[in-house]
PDB file of N, CA and C in Angstrom:
ATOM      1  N   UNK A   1     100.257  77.057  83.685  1.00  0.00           N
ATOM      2  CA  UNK A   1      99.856  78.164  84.548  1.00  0.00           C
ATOM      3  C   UNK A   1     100.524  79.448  84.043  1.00  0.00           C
ATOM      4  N   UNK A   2      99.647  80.679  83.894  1.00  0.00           N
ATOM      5  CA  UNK A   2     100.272  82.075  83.435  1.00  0.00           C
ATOM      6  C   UNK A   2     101.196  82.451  84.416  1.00  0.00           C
ATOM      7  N   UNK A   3     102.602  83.204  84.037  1.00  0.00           N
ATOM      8  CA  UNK A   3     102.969  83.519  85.119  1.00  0.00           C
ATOM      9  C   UNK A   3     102.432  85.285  85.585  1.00  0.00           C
ATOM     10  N   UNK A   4     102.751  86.049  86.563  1.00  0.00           N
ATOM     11  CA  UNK A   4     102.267  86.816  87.292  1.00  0.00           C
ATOM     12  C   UNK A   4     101.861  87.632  86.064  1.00  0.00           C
ATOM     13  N   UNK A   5     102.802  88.198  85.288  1.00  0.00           N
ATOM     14  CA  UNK A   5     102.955  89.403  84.420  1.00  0.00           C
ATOM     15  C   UNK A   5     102.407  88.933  83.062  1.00  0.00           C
ATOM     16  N   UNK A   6     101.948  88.099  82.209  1.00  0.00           N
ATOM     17  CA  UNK A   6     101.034  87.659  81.721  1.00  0.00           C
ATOM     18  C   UNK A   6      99.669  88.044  82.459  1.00  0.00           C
ATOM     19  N   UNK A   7      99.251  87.068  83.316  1.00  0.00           N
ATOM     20  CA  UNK A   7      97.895  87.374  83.976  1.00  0.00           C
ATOM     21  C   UNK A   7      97.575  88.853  84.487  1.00  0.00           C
ATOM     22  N   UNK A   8      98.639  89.834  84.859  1.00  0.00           N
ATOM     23  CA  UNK A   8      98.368  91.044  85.366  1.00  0.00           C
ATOM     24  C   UNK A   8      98.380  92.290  83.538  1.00  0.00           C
ATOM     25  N   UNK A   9      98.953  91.648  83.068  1.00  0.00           N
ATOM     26  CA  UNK A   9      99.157  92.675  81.409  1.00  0.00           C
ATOM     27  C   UNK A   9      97.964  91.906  80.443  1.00  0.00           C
ATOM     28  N   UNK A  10      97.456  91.076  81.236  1.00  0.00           N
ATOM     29  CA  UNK A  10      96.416  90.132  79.613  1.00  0.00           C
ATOM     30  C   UNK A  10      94.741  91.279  79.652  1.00  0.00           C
ATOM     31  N   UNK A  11      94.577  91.630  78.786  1.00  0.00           N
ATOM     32  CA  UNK A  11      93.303  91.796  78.596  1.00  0.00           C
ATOM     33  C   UNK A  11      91.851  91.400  78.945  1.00  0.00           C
ATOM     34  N   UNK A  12      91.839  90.092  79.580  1.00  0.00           N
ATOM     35  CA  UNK A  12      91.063  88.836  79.489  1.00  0.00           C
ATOM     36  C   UNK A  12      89.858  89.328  80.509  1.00  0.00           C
ATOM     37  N   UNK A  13      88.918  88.918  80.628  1.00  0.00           N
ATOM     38  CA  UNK A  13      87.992  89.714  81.638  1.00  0.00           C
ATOM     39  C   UNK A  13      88.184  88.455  82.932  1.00  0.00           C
ATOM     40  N   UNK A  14      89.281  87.787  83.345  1.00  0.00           N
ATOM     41  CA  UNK A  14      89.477  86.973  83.926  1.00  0.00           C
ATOM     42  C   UNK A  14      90.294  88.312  85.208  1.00  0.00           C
ATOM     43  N   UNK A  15      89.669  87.926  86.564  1.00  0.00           N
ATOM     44  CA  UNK A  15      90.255  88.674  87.212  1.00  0.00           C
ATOM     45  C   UNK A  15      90.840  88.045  88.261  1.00  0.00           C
ATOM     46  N   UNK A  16      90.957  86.825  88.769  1.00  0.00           N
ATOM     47  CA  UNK A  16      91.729  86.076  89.522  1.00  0.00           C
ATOM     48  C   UNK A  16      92.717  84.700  89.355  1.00  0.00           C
ATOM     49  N   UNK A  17      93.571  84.443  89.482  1.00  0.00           N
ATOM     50  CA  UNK A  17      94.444  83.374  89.349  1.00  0.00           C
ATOM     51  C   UNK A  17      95.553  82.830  89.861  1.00  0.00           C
ATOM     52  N   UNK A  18      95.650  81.794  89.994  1.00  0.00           N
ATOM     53  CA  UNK A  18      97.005  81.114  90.561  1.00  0.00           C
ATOM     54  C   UNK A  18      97.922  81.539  89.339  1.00  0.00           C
ATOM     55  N   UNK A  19      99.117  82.160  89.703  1.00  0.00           N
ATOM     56  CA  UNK A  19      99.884  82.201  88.670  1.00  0.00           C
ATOM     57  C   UNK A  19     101.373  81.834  89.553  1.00  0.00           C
ATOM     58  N   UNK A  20     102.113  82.039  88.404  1.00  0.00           N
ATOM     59  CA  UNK A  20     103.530  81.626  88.268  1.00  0.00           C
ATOM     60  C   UNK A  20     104.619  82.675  88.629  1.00  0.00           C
ATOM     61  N   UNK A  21     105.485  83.070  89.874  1.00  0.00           N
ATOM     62  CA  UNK A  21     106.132  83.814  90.062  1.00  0.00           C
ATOM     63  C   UNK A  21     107.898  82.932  90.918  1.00  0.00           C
ATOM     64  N   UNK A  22     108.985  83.293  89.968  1.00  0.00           N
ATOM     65  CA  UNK A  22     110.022  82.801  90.948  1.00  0.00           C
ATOM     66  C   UNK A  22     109.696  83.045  92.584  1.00  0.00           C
ATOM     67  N   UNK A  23     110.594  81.876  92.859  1.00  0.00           N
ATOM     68  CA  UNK A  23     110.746  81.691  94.279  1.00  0.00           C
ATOM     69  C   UNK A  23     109.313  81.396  95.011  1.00  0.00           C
ATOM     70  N   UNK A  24     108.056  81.367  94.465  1.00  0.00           N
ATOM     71  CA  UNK A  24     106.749  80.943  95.261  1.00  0.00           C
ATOM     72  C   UNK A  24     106.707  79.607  94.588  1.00  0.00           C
ATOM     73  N   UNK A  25     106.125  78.790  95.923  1.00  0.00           N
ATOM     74  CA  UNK A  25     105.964  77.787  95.536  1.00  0.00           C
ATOM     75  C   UNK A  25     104.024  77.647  95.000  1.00  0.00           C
ATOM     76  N   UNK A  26     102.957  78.622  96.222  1.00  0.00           N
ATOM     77  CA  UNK A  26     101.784  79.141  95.451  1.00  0.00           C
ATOM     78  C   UNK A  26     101.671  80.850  95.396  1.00  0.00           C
ATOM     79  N   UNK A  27     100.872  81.089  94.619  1.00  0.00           N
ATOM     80  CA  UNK A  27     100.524  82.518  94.433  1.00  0.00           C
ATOM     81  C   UNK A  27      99.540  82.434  93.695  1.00  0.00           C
ATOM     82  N   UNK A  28      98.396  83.181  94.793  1.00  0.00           N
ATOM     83  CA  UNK A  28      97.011  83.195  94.112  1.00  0.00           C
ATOM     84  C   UNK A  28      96.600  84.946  94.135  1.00  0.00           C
ATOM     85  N   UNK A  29      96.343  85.652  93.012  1.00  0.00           N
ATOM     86  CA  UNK A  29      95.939  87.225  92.751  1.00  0.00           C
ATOM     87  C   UNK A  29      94.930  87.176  92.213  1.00  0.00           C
ATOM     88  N   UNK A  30      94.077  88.233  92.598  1.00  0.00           N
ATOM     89  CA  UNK A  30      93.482  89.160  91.532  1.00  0.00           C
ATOM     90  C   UNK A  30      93.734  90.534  91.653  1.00  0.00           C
ATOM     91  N   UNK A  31      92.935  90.871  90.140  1.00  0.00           N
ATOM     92  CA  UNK A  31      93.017  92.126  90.075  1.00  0.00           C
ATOM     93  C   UNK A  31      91.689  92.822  89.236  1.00  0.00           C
ATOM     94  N   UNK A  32      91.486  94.672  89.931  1.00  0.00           N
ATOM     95  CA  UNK A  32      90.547  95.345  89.892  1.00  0.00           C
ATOM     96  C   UNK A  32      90.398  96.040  91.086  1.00  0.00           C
ATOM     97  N   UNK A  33      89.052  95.909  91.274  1.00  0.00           N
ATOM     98  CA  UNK A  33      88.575  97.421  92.407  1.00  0.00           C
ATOM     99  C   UNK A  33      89.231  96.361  93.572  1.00  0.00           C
ATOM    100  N   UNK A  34      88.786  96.998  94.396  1.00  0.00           N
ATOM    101  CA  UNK A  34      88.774  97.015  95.727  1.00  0.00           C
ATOM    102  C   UNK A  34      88.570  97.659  97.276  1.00  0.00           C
ATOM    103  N   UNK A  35      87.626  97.184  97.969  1.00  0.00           N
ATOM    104  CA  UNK A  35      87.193  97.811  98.595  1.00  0.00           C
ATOM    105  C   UNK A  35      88.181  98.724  99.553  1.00  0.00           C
ATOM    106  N   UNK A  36      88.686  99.943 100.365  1.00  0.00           N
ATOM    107  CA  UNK A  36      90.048 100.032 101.500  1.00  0.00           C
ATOM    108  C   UNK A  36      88.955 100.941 101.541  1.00  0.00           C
ATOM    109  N   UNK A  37      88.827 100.809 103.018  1.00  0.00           N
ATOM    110  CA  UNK A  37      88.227 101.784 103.961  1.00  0.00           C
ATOM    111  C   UNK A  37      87.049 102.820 103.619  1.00  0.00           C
ATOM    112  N   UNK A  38      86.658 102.040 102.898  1.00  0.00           N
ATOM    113  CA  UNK A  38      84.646 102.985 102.597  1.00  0.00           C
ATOM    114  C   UNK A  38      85.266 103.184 101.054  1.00  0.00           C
ATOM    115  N   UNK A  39      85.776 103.127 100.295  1.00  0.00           N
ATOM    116  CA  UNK A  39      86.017 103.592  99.436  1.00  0.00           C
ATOM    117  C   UNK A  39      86.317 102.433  98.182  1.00  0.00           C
ATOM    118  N   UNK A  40      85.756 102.254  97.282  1.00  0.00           N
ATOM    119  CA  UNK A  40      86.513 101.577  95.937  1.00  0.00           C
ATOM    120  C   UNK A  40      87.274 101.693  94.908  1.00  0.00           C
ATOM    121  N   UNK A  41      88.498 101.153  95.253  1.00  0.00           N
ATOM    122  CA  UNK A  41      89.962 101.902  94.188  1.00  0.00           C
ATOM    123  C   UNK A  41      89.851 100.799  93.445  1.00  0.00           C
ATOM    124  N   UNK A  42      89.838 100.797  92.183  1.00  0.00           N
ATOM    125  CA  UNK A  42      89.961 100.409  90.736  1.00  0.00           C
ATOM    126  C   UNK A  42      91.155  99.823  90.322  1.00  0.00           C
ATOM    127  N   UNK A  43      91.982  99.791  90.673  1.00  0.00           N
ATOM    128  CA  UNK A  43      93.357  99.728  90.404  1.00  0.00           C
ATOM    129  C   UNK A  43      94.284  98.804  90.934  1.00  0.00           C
ATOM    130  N   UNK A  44      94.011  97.817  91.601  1.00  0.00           N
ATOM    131  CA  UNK A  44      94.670  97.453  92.633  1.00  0.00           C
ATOM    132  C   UNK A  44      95.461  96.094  92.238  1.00  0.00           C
ATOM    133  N   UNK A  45      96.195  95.190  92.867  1.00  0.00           N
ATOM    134  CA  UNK A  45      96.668  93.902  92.832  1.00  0.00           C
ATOM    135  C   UNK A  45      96.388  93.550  94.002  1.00  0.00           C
ATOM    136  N   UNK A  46      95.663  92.409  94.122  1.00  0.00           N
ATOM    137  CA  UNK A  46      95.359  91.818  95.244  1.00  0.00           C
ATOM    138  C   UNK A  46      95.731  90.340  95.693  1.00  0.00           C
ATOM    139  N   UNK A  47      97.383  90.281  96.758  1.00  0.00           N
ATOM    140  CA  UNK A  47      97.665  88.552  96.801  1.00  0.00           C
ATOM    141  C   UNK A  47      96.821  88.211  98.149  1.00  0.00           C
ATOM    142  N   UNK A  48      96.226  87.517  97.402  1.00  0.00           N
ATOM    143  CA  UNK A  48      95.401  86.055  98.591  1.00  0.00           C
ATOM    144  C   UNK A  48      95.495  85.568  98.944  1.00  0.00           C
ATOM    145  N   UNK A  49      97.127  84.749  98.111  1.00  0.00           N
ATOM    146  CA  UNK A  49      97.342  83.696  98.740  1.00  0.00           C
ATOM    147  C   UNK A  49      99.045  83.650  98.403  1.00  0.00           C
ATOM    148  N   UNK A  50      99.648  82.998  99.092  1.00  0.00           N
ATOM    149  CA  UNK A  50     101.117  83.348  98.854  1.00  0.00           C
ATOM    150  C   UNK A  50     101.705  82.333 100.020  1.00  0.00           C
ATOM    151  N   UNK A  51     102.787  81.376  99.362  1.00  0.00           N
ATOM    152  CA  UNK A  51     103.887  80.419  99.759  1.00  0.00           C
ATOM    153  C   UNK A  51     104.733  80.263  98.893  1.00  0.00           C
ATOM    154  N   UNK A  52     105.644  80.475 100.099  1.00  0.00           N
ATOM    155  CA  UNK A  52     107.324  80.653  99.351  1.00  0.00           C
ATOM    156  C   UNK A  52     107.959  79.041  99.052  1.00  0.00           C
ATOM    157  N   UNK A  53     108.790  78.974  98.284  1.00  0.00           N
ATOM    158  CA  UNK A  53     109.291  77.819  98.004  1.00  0.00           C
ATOM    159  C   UNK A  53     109.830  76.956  98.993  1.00  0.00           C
ATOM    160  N   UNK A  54     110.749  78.744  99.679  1.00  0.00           N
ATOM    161  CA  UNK A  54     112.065  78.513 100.954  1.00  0.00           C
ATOM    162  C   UNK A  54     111.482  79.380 101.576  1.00  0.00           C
ATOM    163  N   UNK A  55     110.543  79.549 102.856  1.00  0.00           N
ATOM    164  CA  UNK A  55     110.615  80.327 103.619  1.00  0.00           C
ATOM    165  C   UNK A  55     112.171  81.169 104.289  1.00  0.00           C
ATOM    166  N   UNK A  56     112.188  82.382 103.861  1.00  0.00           N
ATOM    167  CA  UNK A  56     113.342  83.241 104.615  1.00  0.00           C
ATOM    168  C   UNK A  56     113.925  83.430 103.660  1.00  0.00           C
ATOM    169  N   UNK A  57     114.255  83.279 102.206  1.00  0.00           N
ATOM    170  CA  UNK A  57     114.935  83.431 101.551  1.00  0.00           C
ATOM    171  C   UNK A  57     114.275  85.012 100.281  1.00  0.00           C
ATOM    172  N   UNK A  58     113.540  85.190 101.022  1.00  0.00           N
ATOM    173  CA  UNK A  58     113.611  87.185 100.379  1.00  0.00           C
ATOM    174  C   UNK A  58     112.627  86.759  98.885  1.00  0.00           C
ATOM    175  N   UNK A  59     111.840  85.782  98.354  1.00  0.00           N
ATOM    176  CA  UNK A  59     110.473  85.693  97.736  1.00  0.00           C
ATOM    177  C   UNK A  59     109.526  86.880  97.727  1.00  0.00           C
ATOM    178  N   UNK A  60     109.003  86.798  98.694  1.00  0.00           N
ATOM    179  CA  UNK A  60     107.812  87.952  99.077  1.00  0.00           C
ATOM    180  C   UNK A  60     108.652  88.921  98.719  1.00  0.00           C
ATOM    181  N   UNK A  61     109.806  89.481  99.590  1.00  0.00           N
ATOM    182  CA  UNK A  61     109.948  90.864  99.067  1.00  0.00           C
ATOM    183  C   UNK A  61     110.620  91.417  97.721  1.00  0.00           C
ATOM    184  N   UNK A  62     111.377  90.205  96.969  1.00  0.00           N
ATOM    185  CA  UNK A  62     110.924  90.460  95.700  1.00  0.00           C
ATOM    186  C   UNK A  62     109.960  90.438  94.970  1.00  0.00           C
ATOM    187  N   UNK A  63     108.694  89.701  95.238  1.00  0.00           N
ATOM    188  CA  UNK A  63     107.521  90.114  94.773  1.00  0.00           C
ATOM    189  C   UNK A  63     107.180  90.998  94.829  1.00  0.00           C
ATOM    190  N   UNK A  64     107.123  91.913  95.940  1.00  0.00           N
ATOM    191  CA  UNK A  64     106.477  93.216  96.025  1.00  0.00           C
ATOM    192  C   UNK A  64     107.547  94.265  95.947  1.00  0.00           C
ATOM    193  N   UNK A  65     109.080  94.066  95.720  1.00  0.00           N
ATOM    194  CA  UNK A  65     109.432  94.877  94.259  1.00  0.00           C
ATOM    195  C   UNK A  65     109.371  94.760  93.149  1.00  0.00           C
ATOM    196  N   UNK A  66     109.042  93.793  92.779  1.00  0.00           N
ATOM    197  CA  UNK A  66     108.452  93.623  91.076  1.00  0.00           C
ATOM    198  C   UNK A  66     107.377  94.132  90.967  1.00  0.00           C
ATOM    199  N   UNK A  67     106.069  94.086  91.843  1.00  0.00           N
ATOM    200  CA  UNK A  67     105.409  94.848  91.630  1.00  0.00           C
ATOM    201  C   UNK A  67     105.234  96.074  91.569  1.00  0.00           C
ATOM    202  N   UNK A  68     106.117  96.492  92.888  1.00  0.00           N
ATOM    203  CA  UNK A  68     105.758  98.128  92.589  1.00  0.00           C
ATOM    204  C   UNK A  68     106.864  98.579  91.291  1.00  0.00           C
ATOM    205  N   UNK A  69     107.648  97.961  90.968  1.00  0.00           N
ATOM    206  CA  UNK A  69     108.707  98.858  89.708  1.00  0.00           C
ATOM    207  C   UNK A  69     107.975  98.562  88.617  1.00  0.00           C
ATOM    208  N   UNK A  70     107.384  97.570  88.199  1.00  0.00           N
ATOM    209  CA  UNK A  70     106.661  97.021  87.184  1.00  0.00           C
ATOM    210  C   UNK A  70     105.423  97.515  87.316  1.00  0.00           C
ATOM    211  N   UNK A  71     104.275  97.390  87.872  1.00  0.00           N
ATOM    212  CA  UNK A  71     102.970  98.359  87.985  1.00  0.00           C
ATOM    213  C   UNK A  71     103.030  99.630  89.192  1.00  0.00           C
ATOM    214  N   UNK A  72     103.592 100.102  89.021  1.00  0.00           N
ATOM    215  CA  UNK A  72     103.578 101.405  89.770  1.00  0.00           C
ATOM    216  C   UNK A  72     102.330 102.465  90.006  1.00  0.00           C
ATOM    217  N   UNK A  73     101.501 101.974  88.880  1.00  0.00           N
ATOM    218  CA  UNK A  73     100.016 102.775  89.237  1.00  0.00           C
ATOM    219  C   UNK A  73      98.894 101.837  90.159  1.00  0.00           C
ATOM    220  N   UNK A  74      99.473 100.709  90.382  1.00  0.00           N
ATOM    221  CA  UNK A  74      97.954 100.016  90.950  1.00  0.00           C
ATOM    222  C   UNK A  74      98.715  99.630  91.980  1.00  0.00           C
ATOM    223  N   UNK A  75      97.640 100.114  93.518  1.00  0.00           N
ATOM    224  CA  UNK A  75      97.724  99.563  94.490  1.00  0.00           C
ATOM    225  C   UNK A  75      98.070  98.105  95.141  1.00  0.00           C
ATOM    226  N   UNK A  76      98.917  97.695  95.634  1.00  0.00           N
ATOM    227  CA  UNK A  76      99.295  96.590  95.877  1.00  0.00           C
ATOM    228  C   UNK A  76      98.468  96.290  97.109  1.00  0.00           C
ATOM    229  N   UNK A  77      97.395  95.391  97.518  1.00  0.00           N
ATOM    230  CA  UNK A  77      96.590  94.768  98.725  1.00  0.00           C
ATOM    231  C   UNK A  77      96.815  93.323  99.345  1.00  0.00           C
ATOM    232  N   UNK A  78      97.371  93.025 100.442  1.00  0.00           N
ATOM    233  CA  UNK A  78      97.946  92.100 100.908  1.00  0.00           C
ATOM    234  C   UNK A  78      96.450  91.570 102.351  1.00  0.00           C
ATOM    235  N   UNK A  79      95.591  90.520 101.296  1.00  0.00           N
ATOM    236  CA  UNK A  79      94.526  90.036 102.393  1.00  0.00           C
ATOM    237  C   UNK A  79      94.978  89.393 103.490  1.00  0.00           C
ATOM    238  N   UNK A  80      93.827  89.078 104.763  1.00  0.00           N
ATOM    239  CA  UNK A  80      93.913  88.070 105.221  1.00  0.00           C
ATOM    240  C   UNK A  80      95.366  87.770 105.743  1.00  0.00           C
ATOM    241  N   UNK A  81      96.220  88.519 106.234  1.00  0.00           N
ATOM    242  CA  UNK A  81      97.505  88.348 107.262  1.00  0.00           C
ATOM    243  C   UNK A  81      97.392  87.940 108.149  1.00  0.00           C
ATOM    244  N   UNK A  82      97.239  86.160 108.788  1.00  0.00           N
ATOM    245  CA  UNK A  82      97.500  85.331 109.743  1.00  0.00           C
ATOM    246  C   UNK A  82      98.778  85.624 110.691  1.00  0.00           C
ATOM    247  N   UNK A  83     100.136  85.861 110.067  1.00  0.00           N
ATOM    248  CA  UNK A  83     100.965  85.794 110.609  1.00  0.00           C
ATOM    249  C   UNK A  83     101.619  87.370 111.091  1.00  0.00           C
ATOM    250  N   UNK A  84     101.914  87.478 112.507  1.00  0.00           N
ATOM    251  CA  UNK A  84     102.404  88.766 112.990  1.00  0.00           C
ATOM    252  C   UNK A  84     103.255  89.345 112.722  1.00  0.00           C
ATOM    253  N   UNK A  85     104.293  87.956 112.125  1.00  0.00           N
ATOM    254  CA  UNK A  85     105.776  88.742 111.668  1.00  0.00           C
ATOM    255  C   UNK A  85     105.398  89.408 110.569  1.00  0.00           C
ATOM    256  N   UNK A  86     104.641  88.256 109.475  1.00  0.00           N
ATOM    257  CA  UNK A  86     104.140  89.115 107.822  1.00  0.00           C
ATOM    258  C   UNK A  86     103.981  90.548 108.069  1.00  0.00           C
ATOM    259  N   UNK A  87     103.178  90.507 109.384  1.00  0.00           N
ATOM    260  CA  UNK A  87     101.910  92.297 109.629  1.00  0.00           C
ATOM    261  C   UNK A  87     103.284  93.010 109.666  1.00  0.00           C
ATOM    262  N   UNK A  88     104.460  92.653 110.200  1.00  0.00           N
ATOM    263  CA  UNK A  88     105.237  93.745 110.998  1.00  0.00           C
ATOM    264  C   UNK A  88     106.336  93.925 109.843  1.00  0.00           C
ATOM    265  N   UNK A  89     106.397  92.912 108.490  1.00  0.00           N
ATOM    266  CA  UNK A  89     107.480  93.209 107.354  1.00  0.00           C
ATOM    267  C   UNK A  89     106.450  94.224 106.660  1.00  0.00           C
ATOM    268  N   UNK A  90     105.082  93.619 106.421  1.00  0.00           N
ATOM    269  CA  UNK A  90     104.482  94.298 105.534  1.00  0.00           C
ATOM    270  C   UNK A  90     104.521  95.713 105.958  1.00  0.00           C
ATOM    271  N   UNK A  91     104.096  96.216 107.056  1.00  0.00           N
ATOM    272  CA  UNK A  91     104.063  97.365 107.593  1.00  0.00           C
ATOM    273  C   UNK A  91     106.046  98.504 107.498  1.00  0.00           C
ATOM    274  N   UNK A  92     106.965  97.856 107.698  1.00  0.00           N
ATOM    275  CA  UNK A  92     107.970  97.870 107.530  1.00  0.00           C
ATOM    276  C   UNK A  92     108.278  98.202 106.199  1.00  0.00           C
ATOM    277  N   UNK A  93     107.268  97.830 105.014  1.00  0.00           N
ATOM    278  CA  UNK A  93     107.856  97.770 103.559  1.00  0.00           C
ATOM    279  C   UNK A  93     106.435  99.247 103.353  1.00  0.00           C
ATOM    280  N   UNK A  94     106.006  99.488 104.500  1.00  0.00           N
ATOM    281  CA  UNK A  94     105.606 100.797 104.132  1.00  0.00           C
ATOM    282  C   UNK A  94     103.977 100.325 103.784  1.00  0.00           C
ATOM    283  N   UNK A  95     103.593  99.567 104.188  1.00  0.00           N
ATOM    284  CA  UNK A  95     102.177  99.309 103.931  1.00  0.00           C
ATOM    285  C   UNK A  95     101.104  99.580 105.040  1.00  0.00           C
ATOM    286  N   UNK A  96     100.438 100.031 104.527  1.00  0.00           N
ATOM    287  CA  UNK A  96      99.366 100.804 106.007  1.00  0.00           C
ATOM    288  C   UNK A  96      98.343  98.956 106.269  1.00  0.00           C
ATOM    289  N   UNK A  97      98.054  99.022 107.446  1.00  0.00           N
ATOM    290  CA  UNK A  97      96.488  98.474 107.362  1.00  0.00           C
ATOM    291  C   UNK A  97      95.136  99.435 107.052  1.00  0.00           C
ATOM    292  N   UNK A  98      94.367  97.885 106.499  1.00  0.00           N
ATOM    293  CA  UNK A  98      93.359  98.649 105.734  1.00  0.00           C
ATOM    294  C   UNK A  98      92.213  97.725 106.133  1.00  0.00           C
ATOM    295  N   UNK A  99      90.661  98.278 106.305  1.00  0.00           N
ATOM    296  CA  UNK A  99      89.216  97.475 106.593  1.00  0.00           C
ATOM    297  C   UNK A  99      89.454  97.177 108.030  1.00  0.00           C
ATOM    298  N   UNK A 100      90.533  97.580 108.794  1.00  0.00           N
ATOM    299  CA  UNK A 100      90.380  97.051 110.086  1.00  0.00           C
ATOM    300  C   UNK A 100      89.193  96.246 110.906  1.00  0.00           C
ATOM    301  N   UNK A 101      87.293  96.751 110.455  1.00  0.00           N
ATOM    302  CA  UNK A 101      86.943  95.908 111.220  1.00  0.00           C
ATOM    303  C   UNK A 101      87.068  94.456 110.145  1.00  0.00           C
ATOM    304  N   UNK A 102      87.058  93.818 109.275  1.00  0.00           N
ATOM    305  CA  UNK A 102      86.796  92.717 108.850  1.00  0.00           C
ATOM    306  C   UNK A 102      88.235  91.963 108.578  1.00  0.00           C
ATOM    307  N   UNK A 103      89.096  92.300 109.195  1.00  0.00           N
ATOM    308  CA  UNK A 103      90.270  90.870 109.091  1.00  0.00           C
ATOM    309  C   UNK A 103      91.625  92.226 109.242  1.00  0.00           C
ATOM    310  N   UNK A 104      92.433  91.411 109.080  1.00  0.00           N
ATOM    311  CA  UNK A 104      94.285  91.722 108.878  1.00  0.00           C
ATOM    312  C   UNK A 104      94.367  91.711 107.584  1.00  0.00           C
ATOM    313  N   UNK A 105      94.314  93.308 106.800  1.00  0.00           N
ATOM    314  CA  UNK A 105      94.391  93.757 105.241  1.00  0.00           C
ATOM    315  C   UNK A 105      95.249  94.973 105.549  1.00  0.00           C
ATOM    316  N   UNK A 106      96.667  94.762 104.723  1.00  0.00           N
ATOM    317  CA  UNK A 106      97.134  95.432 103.988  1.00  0.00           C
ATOM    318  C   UNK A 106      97.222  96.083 102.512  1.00  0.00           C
ATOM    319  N   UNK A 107      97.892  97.666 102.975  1.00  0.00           N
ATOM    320  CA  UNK A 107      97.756  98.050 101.709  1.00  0.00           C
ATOM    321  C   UNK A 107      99.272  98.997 101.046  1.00  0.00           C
ATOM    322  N   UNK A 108      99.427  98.660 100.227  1.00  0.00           N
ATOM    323  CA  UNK A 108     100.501 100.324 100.224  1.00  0.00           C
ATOM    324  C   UNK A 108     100.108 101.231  98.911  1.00  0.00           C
ATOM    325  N   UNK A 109      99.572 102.088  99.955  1.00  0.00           N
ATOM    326  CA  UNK A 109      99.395 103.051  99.175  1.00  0.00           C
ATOM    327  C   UNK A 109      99.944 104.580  98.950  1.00  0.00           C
TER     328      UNK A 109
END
């Protein structure tokens, strides 16, 4: 399995994948456009899917400082948020909601 930064730096016209990131036990991305609020941004990282090895042990939010220090130009999009606490870190780490009518989507933009 590629890990994150392989699959996000490869060329490949492959735009989604389970990849390989410390501390997750899954992590499923793509990347490209994306739809936020009537509009299609080009640029984006999009996690879909995401489980931590150790729940509570700070995974996620090193993920999404690796991302933003490491791709700093493309939008980071966090689908499909089931859980209230997630909505209230994500929002906390500065991420707006986004598509409000079709699900719980974050964004930081």
């Amino acid at each position: 399995m590629k890990t994150l930064d392989t699959f996000l730096t490869s060329t490949s016209h492959l735009r989604n994948s389970y990849v390989n990131f410390s501390g997750m036990k899954s992590l499923y991305v793509r990347k490209g456009g994306y739809l936020i609020n009537d509009k299609i941004v080009q640029s984006t990282i999009q996690i879909a899917s995401v489980e931590s090895s150790k729940p509570g042990n700070g995974a996620f939010r090193k993920l999404i400082d690796h991302l933003e220090s490491q791709y700093p130009e493309m939008i980071i999009v966090v689908e499909c948020v089931h859980s209230d606490l997630l909505a209230e870190i994500l929002i906390h780490l500065g991420f707006e909601r986004i598509n409000i009518s079709s699900g719980k989507h974050f964004a930081k933009l």
